[in-house]
Protein backbone atom coordinates (compact mmCIF):
# COMPACT_ATOMS: atom_id res chain seq x y z
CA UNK A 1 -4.98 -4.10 -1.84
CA UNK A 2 -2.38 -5.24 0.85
CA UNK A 3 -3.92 -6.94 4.15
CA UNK A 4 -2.96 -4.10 5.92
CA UNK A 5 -4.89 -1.86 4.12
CA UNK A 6 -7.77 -4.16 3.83
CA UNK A 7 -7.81 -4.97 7.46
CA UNK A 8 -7.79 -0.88 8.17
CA UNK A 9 -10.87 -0.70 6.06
CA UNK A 10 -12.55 -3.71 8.21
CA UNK A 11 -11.92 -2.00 11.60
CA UNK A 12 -13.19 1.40 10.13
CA UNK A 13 -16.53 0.01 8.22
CA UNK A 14 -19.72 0.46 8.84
CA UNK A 15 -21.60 -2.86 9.54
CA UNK A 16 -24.93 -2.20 8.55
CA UNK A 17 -26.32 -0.67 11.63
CA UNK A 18 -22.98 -0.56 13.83
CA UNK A 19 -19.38 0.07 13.80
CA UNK A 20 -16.94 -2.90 15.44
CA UNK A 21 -16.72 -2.07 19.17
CA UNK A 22 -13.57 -1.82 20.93
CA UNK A 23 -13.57 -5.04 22.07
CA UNK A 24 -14.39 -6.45 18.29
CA UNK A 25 -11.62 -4.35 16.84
CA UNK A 26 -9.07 -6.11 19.16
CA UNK A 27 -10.49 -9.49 18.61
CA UNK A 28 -10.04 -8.83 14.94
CA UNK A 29 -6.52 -7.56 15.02
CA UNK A 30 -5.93 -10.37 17.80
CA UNK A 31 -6.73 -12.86 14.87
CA UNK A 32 -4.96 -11.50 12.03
CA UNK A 33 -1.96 -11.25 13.78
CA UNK A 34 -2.47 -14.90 14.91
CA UNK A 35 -3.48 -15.46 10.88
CA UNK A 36 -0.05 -13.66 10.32
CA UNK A 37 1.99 -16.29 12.02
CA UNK A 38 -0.05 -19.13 10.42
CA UNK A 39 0.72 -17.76 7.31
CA UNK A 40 4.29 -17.19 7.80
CA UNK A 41 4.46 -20.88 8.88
CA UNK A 42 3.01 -22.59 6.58
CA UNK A 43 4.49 -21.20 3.70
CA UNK A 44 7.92 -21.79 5.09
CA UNK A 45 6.64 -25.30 5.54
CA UNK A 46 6.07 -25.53 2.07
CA UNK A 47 8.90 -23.80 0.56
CA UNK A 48 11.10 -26.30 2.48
CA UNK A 49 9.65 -29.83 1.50
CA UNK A 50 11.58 -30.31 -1.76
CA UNK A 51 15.11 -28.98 -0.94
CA UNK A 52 15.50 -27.60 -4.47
CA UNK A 53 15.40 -24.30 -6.22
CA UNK A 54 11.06 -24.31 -6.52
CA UNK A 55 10.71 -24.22 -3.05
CA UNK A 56 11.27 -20.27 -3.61
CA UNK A 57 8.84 -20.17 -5.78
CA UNK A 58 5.94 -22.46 -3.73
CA UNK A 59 6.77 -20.28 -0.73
CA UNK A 60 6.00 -17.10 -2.66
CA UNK A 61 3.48 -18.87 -4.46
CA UNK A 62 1.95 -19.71 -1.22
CA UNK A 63 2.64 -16.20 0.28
CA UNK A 64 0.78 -15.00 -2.51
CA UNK A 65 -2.32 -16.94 -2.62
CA UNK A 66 -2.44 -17.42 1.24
CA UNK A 67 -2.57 -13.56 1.35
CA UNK A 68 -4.99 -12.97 -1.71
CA UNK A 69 -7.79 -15.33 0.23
CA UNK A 70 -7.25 -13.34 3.62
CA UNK A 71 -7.63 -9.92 2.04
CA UNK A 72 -10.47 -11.54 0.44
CA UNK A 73 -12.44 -12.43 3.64
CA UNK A 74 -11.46 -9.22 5.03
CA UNK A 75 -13.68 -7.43 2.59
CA UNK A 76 -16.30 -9.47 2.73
CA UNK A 77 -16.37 -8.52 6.51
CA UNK A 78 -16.70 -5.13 5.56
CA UNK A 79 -19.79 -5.86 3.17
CA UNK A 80 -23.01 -4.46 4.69
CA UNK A 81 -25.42 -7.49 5.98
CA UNK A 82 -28.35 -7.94 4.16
């Protein structure tokens, strides 16, 4: 599942007993765009340091993983407190 999509789910879940307000929603989209731009940097950091043909592959690599862990937090977001 994409960020995107994960994200969507995050701003539409139920938190145990309440919903993200307004204000939370935009906080959370606030960040993830912010998260977005961190992202974008980073891995263009890293798929620069070399010079040669794997940098490509580290930035994707990065991309990848980078991305992976965010949708991953996401979720857990989502996950009913206990």
């Amino acid at each position: 599942m994409s960020v995107e999509a994960v994200l969507k789910v995050v701003m539409n879940a139920d938190f145990g007993t309440q919903a993200l307000d307004k204000g939370q929603q935009n906080q959370l989209r606030d960040a993830q765009r912010l998260w977005i731009k961190f992202r974008d940097a980073d891995c263009a950091l890293l798929g620069s340091l070399t010079g040669g043909s794997i940098d490509r592959i580290n930035s994707a690599s990065c991309f990848l993983d980078m991305t992976k862990q965010r949708a991953d937090d996401l979720a857990r977001l989502a996950e009913p407190s206990l």
